[in-house]
Protein backbone atom coordinates (compact mmCIF):
# COMPACT_ATOMS: atom_id res chain seq x y z
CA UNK A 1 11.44 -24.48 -32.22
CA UNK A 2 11.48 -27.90 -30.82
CA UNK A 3 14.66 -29.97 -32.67
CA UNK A 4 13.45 -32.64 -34.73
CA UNK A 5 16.63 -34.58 -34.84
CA UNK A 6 16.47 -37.63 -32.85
CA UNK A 7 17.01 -38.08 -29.34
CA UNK A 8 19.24 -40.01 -27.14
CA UNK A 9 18.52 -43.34 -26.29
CA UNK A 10 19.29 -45.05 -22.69
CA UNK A 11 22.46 -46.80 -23.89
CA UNK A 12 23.94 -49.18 -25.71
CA UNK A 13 21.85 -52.06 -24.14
CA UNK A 14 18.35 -50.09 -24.59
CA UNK A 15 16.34 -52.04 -26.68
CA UNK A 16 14.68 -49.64 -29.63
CA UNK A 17 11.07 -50.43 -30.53
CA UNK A 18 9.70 -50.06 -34.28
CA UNK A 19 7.52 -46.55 -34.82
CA UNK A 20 4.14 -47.12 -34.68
CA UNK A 21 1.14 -45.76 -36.01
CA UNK A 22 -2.08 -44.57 -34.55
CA UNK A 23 -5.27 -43.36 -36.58
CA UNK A 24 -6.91 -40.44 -35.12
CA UNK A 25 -10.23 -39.38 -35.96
CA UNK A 26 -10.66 -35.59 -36.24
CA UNK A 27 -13.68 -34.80 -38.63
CA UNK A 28 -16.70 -36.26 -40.80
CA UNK A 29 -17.30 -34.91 -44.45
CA UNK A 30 -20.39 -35.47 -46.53
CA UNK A 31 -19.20 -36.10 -49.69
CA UNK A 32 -22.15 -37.66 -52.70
CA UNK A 33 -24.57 -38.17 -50.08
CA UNK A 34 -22.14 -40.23 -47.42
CA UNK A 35 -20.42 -39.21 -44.35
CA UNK A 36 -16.31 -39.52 -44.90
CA UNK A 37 -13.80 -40.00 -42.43
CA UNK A 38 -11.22 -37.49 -41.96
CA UNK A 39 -8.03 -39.26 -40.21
CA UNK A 40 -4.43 -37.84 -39.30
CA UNK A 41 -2.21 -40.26 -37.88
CA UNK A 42 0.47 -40.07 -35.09
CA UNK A 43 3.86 -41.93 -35.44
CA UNK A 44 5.43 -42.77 -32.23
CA UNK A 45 8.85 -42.91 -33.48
CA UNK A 46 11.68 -44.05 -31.10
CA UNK A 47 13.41 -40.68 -31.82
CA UNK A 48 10.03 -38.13 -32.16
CA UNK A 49 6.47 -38.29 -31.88
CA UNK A 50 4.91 -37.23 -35.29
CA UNK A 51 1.37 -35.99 -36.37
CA UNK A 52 0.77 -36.33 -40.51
CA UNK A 53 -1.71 -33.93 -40.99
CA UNK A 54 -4.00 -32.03 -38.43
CA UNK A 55 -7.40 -31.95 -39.30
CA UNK A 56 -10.18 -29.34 -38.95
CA UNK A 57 -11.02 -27.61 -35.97
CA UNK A 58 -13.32 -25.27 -36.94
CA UNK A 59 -16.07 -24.46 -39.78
CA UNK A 60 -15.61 -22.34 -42.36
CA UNK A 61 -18.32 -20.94 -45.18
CA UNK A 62 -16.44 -21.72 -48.14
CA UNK A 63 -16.97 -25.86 -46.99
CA UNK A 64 -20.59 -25.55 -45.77
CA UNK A 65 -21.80 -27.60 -48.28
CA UNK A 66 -19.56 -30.84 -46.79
CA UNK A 67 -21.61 -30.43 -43.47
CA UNK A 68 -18.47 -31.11 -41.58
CA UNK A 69 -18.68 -32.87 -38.00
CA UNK A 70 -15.65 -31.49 -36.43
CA UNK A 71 -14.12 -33.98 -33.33
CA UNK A 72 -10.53 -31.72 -33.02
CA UNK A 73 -7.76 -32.63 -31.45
CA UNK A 74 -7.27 -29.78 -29.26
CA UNK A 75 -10.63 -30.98 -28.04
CA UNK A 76 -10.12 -34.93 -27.70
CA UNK A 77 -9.48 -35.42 -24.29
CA UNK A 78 -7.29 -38.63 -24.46
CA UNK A 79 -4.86 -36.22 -27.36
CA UNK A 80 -1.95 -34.15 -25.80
CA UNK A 81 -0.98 -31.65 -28.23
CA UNK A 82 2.24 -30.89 -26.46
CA UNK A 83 3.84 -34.82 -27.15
CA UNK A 84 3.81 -33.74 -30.94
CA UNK A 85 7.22 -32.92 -31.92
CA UNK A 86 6.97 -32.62 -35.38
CA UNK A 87 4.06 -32.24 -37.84
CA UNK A 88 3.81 -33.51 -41.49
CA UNK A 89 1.41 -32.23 -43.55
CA UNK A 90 0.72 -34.45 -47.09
CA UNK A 91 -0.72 -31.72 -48.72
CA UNK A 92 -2.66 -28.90 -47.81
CA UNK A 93 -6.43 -29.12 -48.52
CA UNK A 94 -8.21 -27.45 -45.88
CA UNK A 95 -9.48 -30.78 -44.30
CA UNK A 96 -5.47 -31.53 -43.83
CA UNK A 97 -4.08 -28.33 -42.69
CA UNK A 98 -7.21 -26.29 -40.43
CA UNK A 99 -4.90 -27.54 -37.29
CA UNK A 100 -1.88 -26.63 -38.27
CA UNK A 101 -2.22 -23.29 -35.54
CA UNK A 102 -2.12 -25.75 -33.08
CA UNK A 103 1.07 -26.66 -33.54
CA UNK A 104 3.31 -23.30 -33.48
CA UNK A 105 6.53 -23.39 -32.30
CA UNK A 106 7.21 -26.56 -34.05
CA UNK A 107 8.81 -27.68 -37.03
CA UNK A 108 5.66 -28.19 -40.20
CA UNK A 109 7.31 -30.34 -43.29
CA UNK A 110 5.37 -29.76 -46.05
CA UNK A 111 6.81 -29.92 -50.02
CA UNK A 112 7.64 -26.59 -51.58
CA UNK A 113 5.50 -26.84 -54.73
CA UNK A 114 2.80 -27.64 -52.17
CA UNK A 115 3.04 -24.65 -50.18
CA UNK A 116 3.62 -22.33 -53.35
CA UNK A 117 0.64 -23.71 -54.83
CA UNK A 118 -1.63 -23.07 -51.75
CA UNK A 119 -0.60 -19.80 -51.37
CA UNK A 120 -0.90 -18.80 -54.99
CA UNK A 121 -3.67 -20.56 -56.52
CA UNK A 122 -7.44 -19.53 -56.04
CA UNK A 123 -10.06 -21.74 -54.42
CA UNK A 124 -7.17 -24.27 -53.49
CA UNK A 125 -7.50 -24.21 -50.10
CA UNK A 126 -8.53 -22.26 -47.07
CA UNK A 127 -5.41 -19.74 -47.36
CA UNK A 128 -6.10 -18.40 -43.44
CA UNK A 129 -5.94 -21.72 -42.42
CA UNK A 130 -2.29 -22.47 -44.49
CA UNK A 131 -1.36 -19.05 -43.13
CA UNK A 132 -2.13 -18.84 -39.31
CA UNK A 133 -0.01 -16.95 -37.17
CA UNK A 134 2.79 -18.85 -35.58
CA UNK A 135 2.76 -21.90 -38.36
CA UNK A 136 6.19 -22.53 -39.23
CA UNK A 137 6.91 -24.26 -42.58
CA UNK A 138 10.07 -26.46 -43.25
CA UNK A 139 9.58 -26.77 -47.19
CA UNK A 140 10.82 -29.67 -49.01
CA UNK A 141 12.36 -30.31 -52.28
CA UNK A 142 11.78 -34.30 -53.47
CA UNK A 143 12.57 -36.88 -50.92
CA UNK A 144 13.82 -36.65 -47.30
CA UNK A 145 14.94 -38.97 -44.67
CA UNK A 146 13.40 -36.93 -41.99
CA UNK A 147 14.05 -39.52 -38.54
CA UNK A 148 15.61 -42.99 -38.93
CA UNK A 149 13.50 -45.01 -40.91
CA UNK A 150 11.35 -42.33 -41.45
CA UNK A 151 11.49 -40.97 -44.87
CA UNK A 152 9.33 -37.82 -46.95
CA UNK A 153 8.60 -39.10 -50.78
CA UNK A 154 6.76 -36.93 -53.12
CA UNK A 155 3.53 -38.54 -54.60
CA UNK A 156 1.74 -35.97 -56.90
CA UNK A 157 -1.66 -36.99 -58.09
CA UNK A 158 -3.58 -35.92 -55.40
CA UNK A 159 -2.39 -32.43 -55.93
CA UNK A 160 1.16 -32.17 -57.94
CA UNK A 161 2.46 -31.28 -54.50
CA UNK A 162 1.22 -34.19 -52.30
CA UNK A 163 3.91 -36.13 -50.63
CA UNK A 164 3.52 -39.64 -48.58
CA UNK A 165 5.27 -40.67 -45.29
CA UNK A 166 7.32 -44.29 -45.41
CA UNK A 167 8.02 -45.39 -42.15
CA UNK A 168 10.18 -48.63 -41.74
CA UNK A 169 8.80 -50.64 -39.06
CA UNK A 170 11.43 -53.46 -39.24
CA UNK A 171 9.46 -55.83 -41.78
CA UNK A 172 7.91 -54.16 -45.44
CA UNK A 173 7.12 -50.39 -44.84
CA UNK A 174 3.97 -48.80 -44.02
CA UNK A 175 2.94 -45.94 -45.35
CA UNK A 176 0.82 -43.17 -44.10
CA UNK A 177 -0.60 -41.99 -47.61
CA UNK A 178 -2.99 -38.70 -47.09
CA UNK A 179 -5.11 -38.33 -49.99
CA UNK A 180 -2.54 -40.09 -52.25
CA UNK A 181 -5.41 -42.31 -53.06
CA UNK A 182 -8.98 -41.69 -51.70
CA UNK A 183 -10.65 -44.92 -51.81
CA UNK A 184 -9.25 -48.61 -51.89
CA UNK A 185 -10.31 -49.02 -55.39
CA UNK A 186 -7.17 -46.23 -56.08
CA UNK A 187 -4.86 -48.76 -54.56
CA UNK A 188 -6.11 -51.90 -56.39
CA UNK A 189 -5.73 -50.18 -60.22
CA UNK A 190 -3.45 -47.33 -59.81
CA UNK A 191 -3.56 -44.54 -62.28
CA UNK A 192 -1.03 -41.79 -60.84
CA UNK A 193 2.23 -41.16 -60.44
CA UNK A 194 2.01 -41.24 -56.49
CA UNK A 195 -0.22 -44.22 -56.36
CA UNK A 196 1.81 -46.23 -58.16
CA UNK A 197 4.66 -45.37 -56.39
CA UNK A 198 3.48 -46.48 -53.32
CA UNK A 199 2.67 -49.84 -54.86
CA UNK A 200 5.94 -50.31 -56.89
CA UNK A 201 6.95 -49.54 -52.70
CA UNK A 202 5.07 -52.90 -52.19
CA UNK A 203 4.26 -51.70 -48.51
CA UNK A 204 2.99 -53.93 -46.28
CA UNK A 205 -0.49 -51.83 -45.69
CA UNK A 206 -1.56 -47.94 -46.60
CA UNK A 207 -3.05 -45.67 -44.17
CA UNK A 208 -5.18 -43.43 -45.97
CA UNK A 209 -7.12 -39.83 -44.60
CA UNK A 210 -10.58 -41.04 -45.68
CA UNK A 211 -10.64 -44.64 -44.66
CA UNK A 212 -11.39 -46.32 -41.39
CA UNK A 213 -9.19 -49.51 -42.06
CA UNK A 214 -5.36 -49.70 -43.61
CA UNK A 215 -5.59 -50.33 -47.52
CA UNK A 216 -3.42 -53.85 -47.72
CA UNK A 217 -2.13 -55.65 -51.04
CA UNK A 218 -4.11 -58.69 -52.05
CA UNK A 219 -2.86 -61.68 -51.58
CA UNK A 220 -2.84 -64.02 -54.74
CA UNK A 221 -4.82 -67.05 -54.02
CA UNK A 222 -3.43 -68.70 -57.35
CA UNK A 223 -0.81 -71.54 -56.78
């Protein structure tokens, strides 16, 4: 297992740059007659590289019906698999999770109730997919400070066992938000515990799974 902890730096005078975070498009859902997005994102930390979430990477009966377009990573050309240090999953749907085999050997955070509940519950999830040989879980109990700057927060809604991914990028946070909220709209009038969360967080913008753009807070026009 690859050690998550950060890395050494190149001295005293190396100058550290803020994470960064890259959208990744892995998959296409239809979902009420409209083709969805499915993103994970990659976190170029100073100290790690991280992947939240993994995606699909292959078809599966029991989600025939969502027509999936499948673009995996272990297919994208311009994605190396081995920079990924450690993996986050927010929850694990099958559409977050079906490329977590791709990653054994390495550290998988996930939250405990999440894992529990996708290996106990029926019609959850795509249980060969949560359980493929090699996949190694770290699970989580509430928050965790996982790198520097870097931190794990629960967010149930979503499922009770969703968590969200705040990453301090030297200004407000961003946060890389899974299926916290599905659509904008989630953002703007928040209903559940995890969504408003992340706006009592008053991040600077949201990345979301299932939208192309970051969800950012309106800015009040009123004087």
């Amino acid at each position: 297992m690859r050690d998550p902890r950060p890395r050494k730096g190149g001295g005293a005078a190396s100058e550290v740059s803020p994470p960064t975070i890259t959208p990744v498009l892995v998959a296409e859902l239809l979902a009420e007659g409209e083709r969805m997005p499915v993103y994970v994102h990659v976190i170029d930390h100073p100290d790690a590289r991280v992947l939240v979430d993994t995606g699909m990477t292959q078809l599966h009966p029991a989600v025939a019906d969502m027509d999936p377009r499948l673009i995996p990573l272990s297919e994208q050309a311009d994605f190396d698999l081995a920079s990924i240090d450690v993996v986050i999953n927010t929850h694990l749907h099958f559409d977050h999770c079906g490329g977590n085999h791709l990653f054994t050997g390495r550290p998988i955070y996930v939250q405990r109730r999440e894992l529990d509940d996708a290996r106990c519950e029926d019609d959850y999830t795509i249980r060969e997919w949560v359980e493929a040989p090699g996949v190694q879980y770290v699970p989580v109990d509430g928050a965790l400070e996982l790198l520097p700057g870097l931190r794990l927060v629960p967010a149930p809604g979503h499922t009770r066992g969703s968590q969200i991914v705040v990453v301090e990028t030297g200004g407000r946070s961003v946060v890389v938000g899974g299926d916290m909220a599905v659509f904008f709209a989630e953002l703007d009038e928040p209903r559940t515990e995890g969504q408003r969360l992340v706006r009592a967080l008053d991040p600077e913008e949201v990345w979301l799974s299932h939208e192309h753009e970051p969800w950012r807070p309106q800015v009040d026009q009123h004087v």
